[in-house]
Structure formats: C-alpha cells, structure tokens
N, C-alpha and C. Protein backbone atom coordinates (compact mmCIF):
# COMPACT_ATOMS: atom_id res chain seq x y z
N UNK A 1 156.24 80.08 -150.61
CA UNK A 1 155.60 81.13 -149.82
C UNK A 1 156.58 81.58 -148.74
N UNK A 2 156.86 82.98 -148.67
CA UNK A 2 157.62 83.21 -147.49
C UNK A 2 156.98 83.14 -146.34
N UNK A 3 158.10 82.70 -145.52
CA UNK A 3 157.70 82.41 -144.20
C UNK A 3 157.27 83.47 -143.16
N UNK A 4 156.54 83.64 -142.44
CA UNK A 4 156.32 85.10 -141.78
C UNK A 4 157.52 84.86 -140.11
N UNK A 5 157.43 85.92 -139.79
CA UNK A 5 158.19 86.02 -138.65
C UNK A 5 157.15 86.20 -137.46
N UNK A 6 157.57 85.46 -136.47
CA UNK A 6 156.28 85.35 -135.48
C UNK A 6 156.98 85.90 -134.06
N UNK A 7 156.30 86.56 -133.25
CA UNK A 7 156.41 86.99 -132.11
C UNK A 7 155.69 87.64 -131.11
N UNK A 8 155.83 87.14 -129.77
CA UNK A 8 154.99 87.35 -128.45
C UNK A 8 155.60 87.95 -127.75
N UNK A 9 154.79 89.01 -127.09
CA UNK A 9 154.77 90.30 -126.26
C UNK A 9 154.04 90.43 -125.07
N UNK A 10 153.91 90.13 -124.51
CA UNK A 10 153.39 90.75 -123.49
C UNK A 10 152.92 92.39 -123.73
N UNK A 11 151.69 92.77 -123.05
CA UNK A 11 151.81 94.35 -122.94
C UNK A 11 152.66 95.12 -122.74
N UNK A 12 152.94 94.82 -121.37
CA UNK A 12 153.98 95.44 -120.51
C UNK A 12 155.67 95.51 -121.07
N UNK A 13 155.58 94.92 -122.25
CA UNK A 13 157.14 94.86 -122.77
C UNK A 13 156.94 95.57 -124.39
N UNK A 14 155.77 95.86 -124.71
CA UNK A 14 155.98 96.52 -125.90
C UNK A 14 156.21 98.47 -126.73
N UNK A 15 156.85 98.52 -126.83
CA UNK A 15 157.44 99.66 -127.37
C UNK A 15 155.95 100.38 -127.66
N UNK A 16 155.87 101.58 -127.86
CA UNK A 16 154.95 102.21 -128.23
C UNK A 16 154.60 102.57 -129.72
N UNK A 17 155.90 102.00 -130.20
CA UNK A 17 155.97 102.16 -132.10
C UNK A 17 154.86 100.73 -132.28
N UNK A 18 155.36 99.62 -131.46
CA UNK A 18 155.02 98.08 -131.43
C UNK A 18 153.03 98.31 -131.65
N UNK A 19 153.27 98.78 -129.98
CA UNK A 19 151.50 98.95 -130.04
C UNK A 19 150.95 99.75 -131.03
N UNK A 20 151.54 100.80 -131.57
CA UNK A 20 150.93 101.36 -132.50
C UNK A 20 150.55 100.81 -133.86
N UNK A 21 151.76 100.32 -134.13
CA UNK A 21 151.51 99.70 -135.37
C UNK A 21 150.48 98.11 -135.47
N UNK A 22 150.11 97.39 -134.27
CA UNK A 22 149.15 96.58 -133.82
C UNK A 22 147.39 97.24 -134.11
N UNK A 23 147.63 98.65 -133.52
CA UNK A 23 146.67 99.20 -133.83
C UNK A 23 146.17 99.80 -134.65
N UNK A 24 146.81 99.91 -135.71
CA UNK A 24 146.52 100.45 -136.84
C UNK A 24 146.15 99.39 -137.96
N UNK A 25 146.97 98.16 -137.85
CA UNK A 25 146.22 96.99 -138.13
C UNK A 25 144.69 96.32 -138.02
N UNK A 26 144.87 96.33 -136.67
CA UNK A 26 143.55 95.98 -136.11
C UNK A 26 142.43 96.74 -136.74
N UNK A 27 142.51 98.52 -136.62
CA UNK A 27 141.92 99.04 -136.99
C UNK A 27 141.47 98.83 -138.58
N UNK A 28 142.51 99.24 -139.29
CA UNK A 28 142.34 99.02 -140.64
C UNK A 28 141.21 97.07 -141.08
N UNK A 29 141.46 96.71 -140.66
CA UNK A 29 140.28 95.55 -140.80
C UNK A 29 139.37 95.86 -140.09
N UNK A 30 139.10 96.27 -138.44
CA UNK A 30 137.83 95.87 -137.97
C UNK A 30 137.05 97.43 -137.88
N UNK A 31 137.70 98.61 -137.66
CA UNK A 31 136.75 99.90 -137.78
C UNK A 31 136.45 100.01 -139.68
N UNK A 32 137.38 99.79 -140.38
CA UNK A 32 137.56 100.48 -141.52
C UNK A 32 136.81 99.46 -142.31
N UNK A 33 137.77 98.37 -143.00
CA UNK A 33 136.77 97.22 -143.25
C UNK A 33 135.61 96.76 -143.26
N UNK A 34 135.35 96.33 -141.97
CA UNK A 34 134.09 95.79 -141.29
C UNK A 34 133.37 97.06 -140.78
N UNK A 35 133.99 98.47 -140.96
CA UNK A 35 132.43 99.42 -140.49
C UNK A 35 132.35 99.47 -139.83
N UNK A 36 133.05 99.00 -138.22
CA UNK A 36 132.48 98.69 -137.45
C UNK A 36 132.70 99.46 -135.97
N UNK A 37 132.03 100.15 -135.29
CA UNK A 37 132.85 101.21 -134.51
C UNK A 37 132.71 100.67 -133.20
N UNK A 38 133.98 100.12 -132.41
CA UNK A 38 133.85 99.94 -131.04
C UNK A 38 134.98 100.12 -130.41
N UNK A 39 135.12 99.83 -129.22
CA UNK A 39 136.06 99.79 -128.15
C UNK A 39 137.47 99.32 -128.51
N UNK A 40 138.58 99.85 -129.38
CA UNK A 40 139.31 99.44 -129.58
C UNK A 40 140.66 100.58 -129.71
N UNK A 41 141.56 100.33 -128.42
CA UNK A 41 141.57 99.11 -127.40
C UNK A 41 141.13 99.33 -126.31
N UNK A 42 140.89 97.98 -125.66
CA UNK A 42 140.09 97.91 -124.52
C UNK A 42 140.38 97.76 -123.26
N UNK A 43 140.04 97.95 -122.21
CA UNK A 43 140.57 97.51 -120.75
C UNK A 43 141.34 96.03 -120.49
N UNK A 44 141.22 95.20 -121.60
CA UNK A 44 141.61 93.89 -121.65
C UNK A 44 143.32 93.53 -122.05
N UNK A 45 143.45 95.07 -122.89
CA UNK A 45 144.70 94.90 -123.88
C UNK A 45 145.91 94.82 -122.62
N UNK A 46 145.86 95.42 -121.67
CA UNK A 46 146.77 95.69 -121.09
C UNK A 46 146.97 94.31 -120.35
N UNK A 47 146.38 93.52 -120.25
CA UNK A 47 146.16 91.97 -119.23
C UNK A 47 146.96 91.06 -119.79
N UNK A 48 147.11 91.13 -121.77
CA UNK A 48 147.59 90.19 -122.87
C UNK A 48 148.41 90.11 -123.23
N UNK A 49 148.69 88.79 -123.51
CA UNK A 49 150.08 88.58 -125.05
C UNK A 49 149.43 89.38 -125.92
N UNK A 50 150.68 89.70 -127.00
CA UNK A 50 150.14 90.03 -128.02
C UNK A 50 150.93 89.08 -129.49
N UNK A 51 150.53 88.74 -130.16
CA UNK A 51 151.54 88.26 -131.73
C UNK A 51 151.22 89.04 -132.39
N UNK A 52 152.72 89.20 -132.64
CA UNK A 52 152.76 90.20 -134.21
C UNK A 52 153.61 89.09 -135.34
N UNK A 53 153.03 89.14 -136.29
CA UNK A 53 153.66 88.51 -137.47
C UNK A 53 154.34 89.36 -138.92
N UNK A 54 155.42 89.04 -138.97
CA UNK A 54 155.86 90.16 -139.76
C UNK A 54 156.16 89.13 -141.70
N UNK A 55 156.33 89.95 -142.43
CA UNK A 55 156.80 89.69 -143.64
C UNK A 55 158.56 90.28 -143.98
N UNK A 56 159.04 90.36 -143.54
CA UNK A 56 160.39 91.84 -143.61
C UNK A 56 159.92 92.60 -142.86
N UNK A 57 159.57 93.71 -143.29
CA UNK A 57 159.47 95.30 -142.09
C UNK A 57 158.13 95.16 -141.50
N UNK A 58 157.30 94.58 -143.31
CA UNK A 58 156.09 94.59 -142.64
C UNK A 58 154.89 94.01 -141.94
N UNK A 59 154.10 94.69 -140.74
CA UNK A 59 153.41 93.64 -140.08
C UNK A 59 152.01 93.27 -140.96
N UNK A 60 151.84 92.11 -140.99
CA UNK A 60 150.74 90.92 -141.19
C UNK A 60 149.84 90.16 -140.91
N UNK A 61 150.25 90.20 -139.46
CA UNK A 61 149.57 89.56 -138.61
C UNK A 61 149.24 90.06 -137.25
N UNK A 62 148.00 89.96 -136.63
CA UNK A 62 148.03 89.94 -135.17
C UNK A 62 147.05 89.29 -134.51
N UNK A 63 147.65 88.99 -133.16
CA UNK A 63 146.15 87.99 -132.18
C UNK A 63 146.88 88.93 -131.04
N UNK A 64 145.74 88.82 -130.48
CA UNK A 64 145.90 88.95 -128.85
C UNK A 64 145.40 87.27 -128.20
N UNK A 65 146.01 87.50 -127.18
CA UNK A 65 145.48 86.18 -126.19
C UNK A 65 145.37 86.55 -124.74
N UNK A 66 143.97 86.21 -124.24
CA UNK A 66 143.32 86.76 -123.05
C UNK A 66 143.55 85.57 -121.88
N UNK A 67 144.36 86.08 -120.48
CA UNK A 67 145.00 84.90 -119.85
C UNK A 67 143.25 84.40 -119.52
N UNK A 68 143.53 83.31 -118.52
CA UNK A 68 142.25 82.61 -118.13
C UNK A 68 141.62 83.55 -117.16
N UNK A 69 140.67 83.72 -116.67
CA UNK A 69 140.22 84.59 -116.03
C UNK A 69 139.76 85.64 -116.38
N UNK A 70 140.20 86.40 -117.45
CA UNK A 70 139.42 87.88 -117.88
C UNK A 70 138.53 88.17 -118.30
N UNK A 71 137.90 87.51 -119.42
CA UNK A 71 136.83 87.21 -120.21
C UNK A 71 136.21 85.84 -119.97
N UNK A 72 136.81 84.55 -119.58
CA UNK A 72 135.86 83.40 -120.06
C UNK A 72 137.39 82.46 -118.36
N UNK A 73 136.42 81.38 -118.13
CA UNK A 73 137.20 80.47 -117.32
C UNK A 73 138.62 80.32 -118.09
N UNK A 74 138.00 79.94 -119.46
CA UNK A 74 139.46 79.64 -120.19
C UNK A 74 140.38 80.65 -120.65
N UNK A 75 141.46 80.66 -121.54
CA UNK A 75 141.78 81.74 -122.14
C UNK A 75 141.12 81.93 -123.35
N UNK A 76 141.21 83.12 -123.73
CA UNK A 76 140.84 83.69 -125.28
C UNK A 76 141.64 84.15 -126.33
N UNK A 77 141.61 83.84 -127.54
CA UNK A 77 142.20 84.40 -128.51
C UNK A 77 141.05 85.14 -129.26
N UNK A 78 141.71 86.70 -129.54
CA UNK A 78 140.80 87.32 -130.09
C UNK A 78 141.32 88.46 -130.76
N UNK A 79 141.25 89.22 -131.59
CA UNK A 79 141.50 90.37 -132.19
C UNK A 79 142.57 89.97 -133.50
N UNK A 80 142.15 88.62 -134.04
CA UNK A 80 142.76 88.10 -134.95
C UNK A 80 142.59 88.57 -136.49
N UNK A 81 143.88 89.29 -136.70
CA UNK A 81 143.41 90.29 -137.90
C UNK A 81 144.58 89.48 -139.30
N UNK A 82 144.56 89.14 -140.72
CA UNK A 82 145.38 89.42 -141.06
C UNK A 82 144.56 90.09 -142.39
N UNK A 83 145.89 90.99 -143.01
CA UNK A 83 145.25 92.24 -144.01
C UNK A 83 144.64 91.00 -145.19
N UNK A 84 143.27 92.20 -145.87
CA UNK A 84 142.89 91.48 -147.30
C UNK A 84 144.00 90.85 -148.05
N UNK A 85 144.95 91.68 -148.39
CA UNK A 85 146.28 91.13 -149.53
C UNK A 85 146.55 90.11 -148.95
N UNK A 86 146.59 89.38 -147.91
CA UNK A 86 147.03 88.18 -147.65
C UNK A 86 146.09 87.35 -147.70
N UNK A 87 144.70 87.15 -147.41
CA UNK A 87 143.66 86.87 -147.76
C UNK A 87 143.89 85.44 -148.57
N UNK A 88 143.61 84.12 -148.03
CA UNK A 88 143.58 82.93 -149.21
C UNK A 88 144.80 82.07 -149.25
N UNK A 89 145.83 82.36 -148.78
CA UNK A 89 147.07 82.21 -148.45
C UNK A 89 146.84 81.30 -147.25
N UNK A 90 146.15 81.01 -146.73
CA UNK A 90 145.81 80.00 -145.15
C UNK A 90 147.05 80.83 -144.38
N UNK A 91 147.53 82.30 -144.51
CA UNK A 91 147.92 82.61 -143.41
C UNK A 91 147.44 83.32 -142.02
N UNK A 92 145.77 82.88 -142.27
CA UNK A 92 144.79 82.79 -140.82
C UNK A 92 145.07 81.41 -140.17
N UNK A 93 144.81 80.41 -140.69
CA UNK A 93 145.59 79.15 -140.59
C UNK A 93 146.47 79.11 -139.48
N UNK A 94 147.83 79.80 -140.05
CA UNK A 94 149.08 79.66 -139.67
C UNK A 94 148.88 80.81 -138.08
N UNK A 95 148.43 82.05 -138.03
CA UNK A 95 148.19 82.19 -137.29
C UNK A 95 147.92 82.14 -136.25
N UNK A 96 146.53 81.41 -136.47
CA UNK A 96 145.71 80.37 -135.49
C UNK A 96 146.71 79.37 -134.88
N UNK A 97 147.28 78.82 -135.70
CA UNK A 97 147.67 77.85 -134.92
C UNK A 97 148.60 77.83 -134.33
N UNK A 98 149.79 79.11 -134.32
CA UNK A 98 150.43 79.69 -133.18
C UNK A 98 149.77 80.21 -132.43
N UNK A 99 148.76 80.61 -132.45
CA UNK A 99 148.13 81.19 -131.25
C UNK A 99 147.73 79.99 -130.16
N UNK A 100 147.26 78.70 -130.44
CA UNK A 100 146.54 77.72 -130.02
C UNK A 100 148.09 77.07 -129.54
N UNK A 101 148.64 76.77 -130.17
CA UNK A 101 150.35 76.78 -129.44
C UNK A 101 150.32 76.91 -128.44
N UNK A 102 150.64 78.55 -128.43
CA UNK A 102 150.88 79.07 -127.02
C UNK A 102 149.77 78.80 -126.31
N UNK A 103 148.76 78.82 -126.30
CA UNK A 103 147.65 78.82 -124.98
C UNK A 103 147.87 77.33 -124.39
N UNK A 104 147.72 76.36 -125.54
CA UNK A 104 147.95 75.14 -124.49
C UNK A 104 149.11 74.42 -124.61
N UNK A 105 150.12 75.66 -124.41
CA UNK A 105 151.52 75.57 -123.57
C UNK A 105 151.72 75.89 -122.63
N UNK A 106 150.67 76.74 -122.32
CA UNK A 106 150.45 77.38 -120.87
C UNK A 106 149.38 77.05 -119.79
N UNK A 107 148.49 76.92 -120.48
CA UNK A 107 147.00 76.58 -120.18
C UNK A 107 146.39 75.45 -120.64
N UNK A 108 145.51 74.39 -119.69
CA UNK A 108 145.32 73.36 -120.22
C UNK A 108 143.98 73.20 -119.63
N UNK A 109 143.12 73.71 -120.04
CA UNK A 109 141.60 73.84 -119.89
C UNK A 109 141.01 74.41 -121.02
N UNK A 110 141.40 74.32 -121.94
CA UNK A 110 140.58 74.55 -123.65
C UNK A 110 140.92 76.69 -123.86
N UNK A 111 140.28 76.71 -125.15
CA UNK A 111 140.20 77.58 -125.57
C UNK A 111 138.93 78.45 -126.23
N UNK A 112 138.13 79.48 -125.39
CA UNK A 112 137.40 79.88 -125.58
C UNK A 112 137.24 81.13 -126.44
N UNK A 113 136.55 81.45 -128.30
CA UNK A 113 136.73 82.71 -128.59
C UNK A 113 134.84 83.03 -128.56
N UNK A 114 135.00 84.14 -128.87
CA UNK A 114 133.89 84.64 -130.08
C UNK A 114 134.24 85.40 -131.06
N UNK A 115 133.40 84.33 -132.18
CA UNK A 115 134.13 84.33 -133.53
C UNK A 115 132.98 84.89 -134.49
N UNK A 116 133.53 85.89 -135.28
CA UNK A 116 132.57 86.23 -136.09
C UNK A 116 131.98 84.83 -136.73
N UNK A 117 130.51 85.07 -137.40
CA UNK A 117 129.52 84.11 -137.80
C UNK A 117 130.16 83.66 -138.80
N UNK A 118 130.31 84.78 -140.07
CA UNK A 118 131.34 84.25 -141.34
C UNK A 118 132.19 83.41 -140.93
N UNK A 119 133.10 83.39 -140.02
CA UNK A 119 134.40 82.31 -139.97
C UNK A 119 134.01 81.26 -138.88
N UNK A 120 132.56 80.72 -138.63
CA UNK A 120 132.18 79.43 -138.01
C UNK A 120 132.98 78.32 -138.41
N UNK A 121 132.99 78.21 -139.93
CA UNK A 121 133.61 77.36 -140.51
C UNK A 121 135.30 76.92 -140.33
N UNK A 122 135.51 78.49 -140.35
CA UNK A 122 136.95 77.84 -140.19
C UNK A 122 137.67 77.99 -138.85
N UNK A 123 136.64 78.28 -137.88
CA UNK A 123 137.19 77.85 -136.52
C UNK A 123 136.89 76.22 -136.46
N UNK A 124 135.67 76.15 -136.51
CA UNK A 124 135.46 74.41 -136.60
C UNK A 124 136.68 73.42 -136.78
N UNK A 125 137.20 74.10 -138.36
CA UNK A 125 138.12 73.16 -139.25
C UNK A 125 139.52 73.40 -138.27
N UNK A 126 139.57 74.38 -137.22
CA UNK A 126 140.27 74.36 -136.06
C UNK A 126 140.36 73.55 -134.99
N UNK A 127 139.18 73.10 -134.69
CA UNK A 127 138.79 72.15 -133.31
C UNK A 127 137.62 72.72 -132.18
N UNK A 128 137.44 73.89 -133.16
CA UNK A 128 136.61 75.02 -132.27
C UNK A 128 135.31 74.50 -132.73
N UNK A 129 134.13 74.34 -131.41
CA UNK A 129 132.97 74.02 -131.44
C UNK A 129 132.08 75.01 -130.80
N UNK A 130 130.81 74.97 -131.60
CA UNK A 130 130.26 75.89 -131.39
C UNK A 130 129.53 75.48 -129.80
N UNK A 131 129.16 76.52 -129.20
CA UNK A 131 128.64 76.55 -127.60
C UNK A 131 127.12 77.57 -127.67
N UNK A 132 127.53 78.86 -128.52
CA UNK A 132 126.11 79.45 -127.98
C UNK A 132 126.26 80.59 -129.50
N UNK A 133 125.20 80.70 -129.52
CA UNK A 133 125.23 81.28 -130.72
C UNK A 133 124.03 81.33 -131.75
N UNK A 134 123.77 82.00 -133.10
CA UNK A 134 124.97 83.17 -133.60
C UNK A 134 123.89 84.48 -131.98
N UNK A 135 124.83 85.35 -131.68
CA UNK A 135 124.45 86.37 -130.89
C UNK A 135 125.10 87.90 -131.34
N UNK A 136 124.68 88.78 -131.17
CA UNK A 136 125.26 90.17 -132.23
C UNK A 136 126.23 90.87 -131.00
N UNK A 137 127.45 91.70 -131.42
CA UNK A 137 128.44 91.82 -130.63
C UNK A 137 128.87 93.11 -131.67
N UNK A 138 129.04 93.73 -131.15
CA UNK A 138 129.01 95.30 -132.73
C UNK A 138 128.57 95.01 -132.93
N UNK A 139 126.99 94.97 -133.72
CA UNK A 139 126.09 94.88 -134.60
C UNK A 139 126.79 93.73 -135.74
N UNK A 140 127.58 93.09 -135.05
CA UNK A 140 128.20 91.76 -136.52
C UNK A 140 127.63 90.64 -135.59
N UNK A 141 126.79 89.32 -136.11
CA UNK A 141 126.71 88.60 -135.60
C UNK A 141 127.56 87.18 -135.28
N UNK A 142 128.30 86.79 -134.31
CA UNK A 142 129.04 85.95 -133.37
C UNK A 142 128.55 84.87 -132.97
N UNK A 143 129.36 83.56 -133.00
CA UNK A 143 129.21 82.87 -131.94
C UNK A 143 130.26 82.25 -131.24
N UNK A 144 129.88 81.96 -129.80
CA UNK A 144 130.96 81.62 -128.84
C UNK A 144 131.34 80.23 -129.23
N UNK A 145 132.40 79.96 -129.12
CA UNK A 145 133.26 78.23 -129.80
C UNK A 145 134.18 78.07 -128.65
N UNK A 146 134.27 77.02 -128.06
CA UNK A 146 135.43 76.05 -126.99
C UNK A 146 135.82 75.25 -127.76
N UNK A 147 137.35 75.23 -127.92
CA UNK A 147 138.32 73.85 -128.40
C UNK A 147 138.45 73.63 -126.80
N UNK A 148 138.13 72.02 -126.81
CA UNK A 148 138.33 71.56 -125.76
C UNK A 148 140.06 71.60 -125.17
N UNK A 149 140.62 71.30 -124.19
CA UNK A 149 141.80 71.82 -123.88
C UNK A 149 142.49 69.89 -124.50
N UNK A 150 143.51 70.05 -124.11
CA UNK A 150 144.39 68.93 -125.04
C UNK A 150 144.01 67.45 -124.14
C-alpha cells in the first residue's frame, strides 16, 4: 500500500490553492455525499491546524484540529474526511492516528470529538468513549466521545 504523505498547517500559513483544495474535499463528502447542508467553513477554521494527506499530487486526506478552548475544554479533531475510493483501506485509521499524535504532543488533557453515530464504532476501537449521545447536529445523528488524555 502506498504510503500517504502527511502534513500540518496551521491556518495562518496556508496558501489559498491549499485551503481550497481542503475545501473541496471536505465538501465533496459532507455537502455532496452526506446531503448535508451546513456551515462549511466556519468561524473555527481560522483558530486550527489543518492535515492534509496526499497520495502524489493528490489530496486524500483531511482533519482539522480545534486548539483547547474553542469548542470543548479539550482539543477537537473534526472535519475528518477521506474520499469513498479510499474507503476500507484503514486509511481513516491512519489518519486518526496522526491526528491523536499531534494533540497529545501538545495537549495533555484528552481528546474531545463529535462523531457521526455510524462511526461510534470505530472511534471506540480508537480509545474514544462515548459521553453523551446519539444527539442530531445537521440533521445526522452524533455522539460526543473523550479519549481520555495519555
């Protein structure tokens, strides 16, 4: 399996080709995909890391990560997209677990998301426990999960 290429951004340091192409990602799974019409992007984007994961040219991957304070005491990882064609490949997996990397490399008071209902399971098989939940968020129903911090 090729290896993907991984990399963190800050807002404030990314090119406008960078963000674009983040967003068109994002989009393409969560407006297009999932149907689903909201706030994207949000007053939050500008606060975050961002990962982009590449294959060669093309991107594959993305998370944002929300410092502590914006959304939840802890930090957040959220806007974790990778396309259908990759789908099965555990490169959500691989993802994830650079994302969880960085947060408690930085941060050491756990990790708070809300995670769509479908993928309860495989936040769990993460370390992620459920807290409150399922609750509807776009009309998709969610629940909030804390991995305790290390």
């Amino acid at each position: 399996m090729e290896h993907i290429k991984w990399r963190w951004r800050h807002f404030d340091t990314m090119s406008a080709a960078a963000w674009h192409e983040v967003l068109a990602l994002r989009s393409q799974v969560f407006v297009v995909e999932q149907e689903c019409a909201y706030q994207d992007p949000d007053p939050k984007d500008p606060l975050c890391w961002h990962l982009t994961g590449h294959l060669g040219d093309e991107l594959v991957a993305v998370m944002r990560v929300v410092p502590p304070g914006v959304s939840y005491d802890e930090c957040s990882i959220g806007r974790v997209v990778v396309p259908t064609s990759l789908r099965g490949q555990k490169r959500g997996v691989q993802l994830m677990a650079v994302g969880i990397n960085f947060c408690e490399s930085r941060w050491n008071n756990g990790i708070r998301i809300s995670g769509q209902a479908y993928l309860k399971g495989f936040y769990e098989a993460l370390g992620f426990e459920t807290v409150q939940g399922p609750y509807m968020e776009d009309d998709i129903p969610h629940f909030e999960m804390l991995k305790p911090g290390p």
